[in-house]
N, C-alpha and C. Protein backbone atom coordinates (compact mmCIF):
# COMPACT_ATOMS: atom_id res chain seq x y z
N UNK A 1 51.37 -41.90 38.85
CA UNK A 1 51.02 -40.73 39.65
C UNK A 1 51.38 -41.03 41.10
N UNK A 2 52.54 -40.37 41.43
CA UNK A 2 52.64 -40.57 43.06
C UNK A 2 52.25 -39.34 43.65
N UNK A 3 52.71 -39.44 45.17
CA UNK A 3 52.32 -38.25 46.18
C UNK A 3 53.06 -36.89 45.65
N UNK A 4 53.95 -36.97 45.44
CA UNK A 4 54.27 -35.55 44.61
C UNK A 4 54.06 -35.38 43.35
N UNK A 5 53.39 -35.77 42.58
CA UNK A 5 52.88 -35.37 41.38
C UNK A 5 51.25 -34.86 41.85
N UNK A 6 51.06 -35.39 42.86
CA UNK A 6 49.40 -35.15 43.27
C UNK A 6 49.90 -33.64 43.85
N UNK A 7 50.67 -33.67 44.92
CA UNK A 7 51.26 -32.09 45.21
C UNK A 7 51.19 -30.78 44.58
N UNK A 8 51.95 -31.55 43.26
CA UNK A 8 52.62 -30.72 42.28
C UNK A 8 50.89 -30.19 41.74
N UNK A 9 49.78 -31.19 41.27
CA UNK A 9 48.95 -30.69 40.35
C UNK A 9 48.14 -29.65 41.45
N UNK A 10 48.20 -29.97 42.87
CA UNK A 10 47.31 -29.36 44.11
C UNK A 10 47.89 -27.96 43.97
N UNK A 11 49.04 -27.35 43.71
CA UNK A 11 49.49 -26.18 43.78
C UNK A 11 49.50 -25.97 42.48
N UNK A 12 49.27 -26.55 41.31
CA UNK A 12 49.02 -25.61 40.13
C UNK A 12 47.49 -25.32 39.98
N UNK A 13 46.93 -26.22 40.90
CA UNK A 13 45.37 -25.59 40.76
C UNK A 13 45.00 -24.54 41.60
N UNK A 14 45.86 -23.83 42.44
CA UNK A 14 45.70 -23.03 43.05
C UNK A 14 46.43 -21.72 42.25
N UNK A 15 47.36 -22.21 41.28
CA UNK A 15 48.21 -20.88 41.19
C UNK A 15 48.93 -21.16 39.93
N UNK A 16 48.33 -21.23 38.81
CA UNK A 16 48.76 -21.89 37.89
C UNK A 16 50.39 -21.07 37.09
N UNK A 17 50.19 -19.87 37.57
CA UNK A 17 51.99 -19.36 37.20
C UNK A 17 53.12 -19.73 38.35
N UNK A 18 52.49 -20.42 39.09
CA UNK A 18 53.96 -20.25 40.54
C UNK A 18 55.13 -20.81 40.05
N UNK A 19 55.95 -20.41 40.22
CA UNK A 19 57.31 -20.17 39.69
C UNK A 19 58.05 -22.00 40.20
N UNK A 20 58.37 -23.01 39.32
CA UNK A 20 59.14 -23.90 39.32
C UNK A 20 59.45 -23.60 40.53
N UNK A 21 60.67 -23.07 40.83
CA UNK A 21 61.50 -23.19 42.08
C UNK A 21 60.38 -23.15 43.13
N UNK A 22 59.31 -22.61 43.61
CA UNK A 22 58.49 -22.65 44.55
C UNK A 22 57.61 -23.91 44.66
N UNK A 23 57.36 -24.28 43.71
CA UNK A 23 56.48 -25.42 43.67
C UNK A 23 57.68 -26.73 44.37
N UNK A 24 59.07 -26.85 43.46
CA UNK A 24 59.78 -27.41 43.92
C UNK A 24 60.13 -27.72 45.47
N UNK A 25 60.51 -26.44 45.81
CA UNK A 25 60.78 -26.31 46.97
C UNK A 25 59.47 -26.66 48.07
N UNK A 26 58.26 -26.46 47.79
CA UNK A 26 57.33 -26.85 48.40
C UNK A 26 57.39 -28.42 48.90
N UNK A 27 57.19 -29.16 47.30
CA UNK A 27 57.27 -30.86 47.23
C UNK A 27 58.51 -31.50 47.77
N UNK A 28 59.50 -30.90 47.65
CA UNK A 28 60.70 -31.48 48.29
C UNK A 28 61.80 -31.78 46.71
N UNK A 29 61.91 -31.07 45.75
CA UNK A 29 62.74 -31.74 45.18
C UNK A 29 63.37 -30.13 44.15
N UNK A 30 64.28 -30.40 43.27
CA UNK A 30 65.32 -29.57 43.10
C UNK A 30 64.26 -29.25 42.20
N UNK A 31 64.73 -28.26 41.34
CA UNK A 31 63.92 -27.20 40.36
C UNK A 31 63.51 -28.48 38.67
N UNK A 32 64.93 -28.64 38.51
CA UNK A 32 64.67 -29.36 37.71
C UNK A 32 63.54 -31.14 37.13
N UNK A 33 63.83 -31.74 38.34
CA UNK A 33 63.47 -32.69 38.61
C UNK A 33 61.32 -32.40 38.43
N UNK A 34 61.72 -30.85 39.12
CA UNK A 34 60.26 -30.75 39.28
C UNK A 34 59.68 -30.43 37.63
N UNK A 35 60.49 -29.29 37.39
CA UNK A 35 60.28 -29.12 36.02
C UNK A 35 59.91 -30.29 35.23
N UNK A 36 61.07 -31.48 35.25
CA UNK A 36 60.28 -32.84 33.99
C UNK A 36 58.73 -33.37 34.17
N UNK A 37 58.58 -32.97 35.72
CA UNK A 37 57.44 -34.05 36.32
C UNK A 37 56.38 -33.07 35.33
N UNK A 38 56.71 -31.50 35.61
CA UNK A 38 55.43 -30.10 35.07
C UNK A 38 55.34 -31.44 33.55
N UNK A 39 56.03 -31.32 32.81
CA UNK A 39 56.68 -31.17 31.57
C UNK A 39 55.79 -32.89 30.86
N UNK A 40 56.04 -33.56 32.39
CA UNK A 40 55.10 -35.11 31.86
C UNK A 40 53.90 -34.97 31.90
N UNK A 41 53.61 -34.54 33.24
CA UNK A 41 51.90 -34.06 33.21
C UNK A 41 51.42 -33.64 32.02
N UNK A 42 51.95 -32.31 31.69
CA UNK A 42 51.42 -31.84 30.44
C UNK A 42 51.36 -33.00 28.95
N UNK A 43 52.24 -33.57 28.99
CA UNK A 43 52.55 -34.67 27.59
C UNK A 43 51.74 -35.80 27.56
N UNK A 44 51.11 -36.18 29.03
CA UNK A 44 50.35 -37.17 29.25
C UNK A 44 48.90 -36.70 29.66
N UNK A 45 48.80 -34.99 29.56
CA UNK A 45 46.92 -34.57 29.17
C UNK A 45 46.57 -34.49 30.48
N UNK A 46 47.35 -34.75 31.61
CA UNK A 46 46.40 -34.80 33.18
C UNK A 46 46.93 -33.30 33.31
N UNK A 47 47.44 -32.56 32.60
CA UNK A 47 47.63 -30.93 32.90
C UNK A 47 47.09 -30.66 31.63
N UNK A 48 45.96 -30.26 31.17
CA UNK A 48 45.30 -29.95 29.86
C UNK A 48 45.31 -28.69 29.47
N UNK A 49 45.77 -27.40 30.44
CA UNK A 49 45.84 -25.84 30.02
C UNK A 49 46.33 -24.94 31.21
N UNK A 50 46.83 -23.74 30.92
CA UNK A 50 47.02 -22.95 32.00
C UNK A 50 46.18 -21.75 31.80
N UNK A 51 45.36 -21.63 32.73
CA UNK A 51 44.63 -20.47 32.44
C UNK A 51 44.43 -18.92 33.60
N UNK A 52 43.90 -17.95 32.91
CA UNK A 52 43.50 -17.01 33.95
C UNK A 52 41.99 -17.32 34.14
N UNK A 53 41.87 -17.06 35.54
CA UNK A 53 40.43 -17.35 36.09
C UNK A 53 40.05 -15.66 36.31
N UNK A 54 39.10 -15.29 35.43
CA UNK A 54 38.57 -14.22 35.77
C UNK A 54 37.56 -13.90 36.25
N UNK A 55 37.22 -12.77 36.90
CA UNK A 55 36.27 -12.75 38.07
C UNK A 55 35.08 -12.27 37.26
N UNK A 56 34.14 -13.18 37.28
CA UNK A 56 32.60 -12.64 36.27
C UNK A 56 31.92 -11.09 36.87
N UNK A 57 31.76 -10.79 38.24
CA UNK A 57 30.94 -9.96 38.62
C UNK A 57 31.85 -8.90 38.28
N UNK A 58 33.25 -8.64 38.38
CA UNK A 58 34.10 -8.05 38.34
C UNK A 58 33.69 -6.88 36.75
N UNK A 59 33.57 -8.23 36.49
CA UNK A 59 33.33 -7.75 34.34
C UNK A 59 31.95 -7.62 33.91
N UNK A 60 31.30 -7.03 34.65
CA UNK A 60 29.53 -7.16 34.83
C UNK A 60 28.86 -8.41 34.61
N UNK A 61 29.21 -9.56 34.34
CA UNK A 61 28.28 -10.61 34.83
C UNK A 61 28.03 -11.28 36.11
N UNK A 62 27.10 -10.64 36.05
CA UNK A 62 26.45 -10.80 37.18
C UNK A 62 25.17 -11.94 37.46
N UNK A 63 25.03 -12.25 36.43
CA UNK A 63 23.70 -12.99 36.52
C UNK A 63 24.03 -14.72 35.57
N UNK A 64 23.75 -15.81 36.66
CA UNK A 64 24.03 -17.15 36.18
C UNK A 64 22.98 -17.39 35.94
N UNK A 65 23.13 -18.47 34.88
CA UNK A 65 21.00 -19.03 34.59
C UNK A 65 21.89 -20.64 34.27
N UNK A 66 21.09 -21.62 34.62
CA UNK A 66 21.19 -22.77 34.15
C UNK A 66 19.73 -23.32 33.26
N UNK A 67 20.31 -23.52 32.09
CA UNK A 67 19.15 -23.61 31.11
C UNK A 67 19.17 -24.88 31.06
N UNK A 68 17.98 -26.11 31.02
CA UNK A 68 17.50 -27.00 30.71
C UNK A 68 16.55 -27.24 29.66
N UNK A 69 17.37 -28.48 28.24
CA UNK A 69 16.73 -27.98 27.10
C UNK A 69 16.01 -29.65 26.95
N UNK A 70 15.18 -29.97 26.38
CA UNK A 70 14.84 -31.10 25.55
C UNK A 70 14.69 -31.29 24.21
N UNK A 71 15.29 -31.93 24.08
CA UNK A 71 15.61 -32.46 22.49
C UNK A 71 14.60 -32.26 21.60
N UNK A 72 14.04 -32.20 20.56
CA UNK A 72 13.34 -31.97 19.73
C UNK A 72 13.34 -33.32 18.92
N UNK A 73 14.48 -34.18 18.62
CA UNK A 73 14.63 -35.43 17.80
C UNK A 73 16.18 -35.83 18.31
N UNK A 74 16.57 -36.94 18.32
CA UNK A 74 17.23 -37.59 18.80
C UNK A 74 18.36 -38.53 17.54
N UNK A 75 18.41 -37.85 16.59
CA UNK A 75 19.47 -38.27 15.51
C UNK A 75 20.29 -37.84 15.47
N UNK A 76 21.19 -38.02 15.02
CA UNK A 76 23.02 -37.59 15.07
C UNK A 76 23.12 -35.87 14.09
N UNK A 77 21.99 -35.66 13.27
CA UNK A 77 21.99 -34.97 12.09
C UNK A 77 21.69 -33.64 13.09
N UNK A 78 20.79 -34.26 13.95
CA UNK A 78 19.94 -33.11 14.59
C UNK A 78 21.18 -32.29 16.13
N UNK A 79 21.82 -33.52 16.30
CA UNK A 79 22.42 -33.21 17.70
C UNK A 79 23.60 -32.79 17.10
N UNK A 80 24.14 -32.87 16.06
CA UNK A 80 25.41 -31.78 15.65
C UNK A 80 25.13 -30.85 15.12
N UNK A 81 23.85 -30.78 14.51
CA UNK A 81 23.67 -29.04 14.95
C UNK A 81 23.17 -28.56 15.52
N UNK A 82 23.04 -28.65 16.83
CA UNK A 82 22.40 -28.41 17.87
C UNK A 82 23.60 -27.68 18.81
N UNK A 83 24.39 -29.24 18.79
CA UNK A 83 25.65 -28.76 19.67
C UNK A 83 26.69 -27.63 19.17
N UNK A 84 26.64 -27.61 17.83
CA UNK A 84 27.64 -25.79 17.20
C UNK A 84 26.62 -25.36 17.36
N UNK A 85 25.42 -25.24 17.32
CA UNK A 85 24.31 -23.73 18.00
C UNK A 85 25.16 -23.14 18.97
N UNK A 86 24.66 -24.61 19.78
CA UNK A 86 24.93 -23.96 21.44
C UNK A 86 26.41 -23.55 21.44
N UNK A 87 27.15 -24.20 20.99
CA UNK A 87 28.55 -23.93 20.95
C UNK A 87 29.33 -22.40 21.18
N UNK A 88 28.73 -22.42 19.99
CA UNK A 88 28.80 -20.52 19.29
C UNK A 88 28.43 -19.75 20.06
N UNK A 89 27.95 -19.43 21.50
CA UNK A 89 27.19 -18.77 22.06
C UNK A 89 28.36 -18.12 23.02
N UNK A 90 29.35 -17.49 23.24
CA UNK A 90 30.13 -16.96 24.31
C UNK A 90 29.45 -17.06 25.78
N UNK A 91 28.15 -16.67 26.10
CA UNK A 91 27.73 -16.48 27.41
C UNK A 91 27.77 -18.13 27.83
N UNK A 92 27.66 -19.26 27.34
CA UNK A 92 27.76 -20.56 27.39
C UNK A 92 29.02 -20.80 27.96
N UNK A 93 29.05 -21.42 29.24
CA UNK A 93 30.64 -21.36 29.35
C UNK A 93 30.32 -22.93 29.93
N UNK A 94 29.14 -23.75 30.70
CA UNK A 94 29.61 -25.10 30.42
C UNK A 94 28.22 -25.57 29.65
N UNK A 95 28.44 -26.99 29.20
CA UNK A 95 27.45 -27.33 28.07
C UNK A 95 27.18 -28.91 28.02
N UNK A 96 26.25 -29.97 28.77
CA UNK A 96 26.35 -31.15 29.13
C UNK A 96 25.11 -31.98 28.77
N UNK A 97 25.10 -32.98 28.05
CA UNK A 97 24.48 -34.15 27.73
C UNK A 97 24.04 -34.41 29.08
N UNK A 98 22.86 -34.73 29.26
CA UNK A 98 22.17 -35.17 30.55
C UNK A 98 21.40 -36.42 30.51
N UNK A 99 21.34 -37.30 31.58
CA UNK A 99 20.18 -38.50 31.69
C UNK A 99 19.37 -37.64 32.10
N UNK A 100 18.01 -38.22 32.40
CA UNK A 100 17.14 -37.75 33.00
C UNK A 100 15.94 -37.33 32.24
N UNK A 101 15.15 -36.26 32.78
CA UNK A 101 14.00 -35.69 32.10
C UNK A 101 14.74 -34.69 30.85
N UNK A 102 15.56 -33.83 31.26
CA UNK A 102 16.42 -33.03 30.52
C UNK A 102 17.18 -33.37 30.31
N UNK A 103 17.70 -33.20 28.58
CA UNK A 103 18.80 -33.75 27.59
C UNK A 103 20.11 -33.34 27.78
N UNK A 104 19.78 -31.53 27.98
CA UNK A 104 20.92 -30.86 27.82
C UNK A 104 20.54 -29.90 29.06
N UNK A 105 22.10 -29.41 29.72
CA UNK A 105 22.40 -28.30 30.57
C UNK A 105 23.15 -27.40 30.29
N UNK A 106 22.84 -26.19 29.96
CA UNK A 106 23.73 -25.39 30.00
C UNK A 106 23.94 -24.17 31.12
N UNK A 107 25.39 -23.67 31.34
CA UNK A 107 25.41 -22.95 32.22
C UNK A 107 25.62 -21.38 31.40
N UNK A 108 25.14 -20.36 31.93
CA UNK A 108 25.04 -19.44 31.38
C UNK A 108 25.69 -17.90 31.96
N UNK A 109 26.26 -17.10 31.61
CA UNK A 109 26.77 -16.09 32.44
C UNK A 109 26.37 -14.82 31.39
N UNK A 110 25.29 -14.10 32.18
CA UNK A 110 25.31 -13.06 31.38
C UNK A 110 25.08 -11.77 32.54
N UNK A 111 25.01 -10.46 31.84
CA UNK A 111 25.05 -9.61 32.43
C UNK A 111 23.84 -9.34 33.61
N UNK A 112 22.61 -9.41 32.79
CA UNK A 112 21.25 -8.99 33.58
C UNK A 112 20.23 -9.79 33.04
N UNK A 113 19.12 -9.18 32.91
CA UNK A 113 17.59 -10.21 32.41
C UNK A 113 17.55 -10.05 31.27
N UNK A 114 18.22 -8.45 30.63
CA UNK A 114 17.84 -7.94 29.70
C UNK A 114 18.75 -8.44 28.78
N UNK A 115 20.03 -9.45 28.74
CA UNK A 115 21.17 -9.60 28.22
C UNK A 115 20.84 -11.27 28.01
N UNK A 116 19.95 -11.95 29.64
CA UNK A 116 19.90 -13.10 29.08
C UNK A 116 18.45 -13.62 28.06
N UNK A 117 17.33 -12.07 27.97
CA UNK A 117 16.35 -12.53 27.14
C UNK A 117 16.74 -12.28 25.86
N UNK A 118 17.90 -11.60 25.52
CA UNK A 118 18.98 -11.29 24.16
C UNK A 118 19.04 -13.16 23.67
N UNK A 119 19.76 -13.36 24.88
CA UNK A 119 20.50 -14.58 24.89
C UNK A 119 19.83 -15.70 24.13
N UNK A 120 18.48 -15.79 25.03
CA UNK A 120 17.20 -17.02 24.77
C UNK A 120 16.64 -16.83 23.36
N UNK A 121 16.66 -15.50 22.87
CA UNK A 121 15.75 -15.34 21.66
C UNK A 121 16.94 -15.90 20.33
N UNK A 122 18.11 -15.80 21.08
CA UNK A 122 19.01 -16.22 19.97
C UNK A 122 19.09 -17.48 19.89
N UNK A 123 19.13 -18.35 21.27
CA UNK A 123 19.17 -19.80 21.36
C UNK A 123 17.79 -20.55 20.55
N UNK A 124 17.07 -20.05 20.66
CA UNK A 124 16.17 -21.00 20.23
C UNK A 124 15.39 -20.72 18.76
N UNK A 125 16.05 -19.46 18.18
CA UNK A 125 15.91 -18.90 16.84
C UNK A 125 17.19 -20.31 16.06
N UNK A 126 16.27 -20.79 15.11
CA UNK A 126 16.95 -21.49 14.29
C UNK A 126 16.90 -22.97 14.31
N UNK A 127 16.79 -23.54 15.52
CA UNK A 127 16.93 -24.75 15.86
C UNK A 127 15.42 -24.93 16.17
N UNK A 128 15.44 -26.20 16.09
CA UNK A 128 14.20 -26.83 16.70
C UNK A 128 14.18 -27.54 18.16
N UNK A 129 13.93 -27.25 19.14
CA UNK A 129 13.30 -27.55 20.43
C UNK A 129 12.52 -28.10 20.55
N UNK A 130 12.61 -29.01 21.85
CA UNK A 130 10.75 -29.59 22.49
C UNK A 130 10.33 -28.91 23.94
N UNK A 131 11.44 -28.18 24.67
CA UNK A 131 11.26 -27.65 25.84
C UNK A 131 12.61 -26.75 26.23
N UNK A 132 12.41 -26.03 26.88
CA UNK A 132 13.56 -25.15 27.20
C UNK A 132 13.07 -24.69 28.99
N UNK A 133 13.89 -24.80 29.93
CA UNK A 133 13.35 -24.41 30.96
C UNK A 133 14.72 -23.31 31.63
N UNK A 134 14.15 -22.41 32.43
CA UNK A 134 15.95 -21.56 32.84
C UNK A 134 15.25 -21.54 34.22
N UNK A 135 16.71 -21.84 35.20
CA UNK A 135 16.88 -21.51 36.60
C UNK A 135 17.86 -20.43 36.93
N UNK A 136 17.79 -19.86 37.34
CA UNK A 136 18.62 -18.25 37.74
C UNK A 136 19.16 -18.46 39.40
N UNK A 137 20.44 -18.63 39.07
CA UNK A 137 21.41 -18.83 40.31
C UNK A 137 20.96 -17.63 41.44
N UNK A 138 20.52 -17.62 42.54
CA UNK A 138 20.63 -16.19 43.56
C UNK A 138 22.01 -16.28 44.35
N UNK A 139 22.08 -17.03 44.51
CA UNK A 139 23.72 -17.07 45.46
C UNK A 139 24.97 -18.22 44.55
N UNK A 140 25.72 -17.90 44.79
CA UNK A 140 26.81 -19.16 44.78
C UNK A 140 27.64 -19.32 45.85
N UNK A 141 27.09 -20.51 46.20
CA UNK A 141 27.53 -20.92 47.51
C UNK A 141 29.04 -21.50 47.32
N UNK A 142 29.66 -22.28 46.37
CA UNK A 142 31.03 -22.45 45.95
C UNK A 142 31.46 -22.43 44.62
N UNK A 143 32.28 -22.25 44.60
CA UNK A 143 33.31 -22.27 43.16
C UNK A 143 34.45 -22.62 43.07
N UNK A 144 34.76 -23.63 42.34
CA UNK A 144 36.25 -24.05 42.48
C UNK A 144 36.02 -24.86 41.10
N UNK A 145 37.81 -24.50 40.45
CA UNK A 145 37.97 -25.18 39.54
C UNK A 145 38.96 -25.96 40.04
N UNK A 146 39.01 -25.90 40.65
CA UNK A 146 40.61 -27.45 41.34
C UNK A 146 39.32 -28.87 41.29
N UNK A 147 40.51 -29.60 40.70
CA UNK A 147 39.80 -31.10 40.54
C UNK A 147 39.79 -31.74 42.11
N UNK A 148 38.90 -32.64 42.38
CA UNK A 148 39.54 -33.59 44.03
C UNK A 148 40.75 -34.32 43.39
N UNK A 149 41.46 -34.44 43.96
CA UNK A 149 42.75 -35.77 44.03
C UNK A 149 42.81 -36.26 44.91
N UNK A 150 41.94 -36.76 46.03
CA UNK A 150 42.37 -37.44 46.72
C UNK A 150 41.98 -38.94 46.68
N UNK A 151 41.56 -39.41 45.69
CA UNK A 151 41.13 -40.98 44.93
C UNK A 151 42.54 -41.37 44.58
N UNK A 152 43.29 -40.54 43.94
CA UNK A 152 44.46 -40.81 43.40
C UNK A 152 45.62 -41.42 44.04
């Protein structure tokens, strides 16, 4: 990974269709050259997808909750089905093993109160729990899916 491959990933996290020749021309090198570098990234997993970032409030979600769950039992039997529960859930968009007091975090995007008490009665229908706690985002102060690179 050199300084223009760090370049190269800094402007696809901003703009993940920009056209070869622009990116090129940005980093300093011909279309092609840039193209193999796109082409290694991807083959070597440090470019893992190209996506559209869509705007939640835009599409009526409006309302974030971060749910904090505790485990109920702590066996492998119990935590794989736990994790396709949660899995299956569309409004779930991130989903994390935790140290701490709480096991699990999930982040949640749903429309209103009335969409995320839909939500809760479904999450915890079926499975067994020892605690479930929800925090309800009022602001978001940032958002970014660009990784840091500057360790690199």
């Amino acid at each position: 990974m050199d300084k223009i491959d760090k370049e190269i990933l800094s402007l696809l996290q901003r703009q993940s269709d920009m056209p070869v020749a622009d990116i090129a021309e940005q980093v300093g090198l011909t279309s092609t050259p840039c193209w193999r570098r796109i082409q290694r990234l991807q083959q070597q997993g440090i470019i893992a997808q190209k996506v559209a970032l869509l705007n939640a409030a835009e599409l009526g979600l409006h309302m974030t909750v971060f749910v904090q769950i505790k485990a109920a039992r702590h066996d492998g039997k119990w935590l794989d089905n736990f994790a396709n529960h949660v899995s299956a859930f569309d409004e779930v968009v991130e989903f994390y093993r935790m140290s701490g007091e709480y096991d699990y975090l999930l982040k949640v995007l749903v429309a209103d109160m009335a969409s995320f008490d839909h939500f809760y009665k479904r999450l915890v229908k079926g499975i067994e729990l020892n605690d479930v706690t929800s925090s309800f985002a009022m602001e978001q102060m940032k958002y970014s899916t660009a990784l840091p690179l500057h360790h690199l």
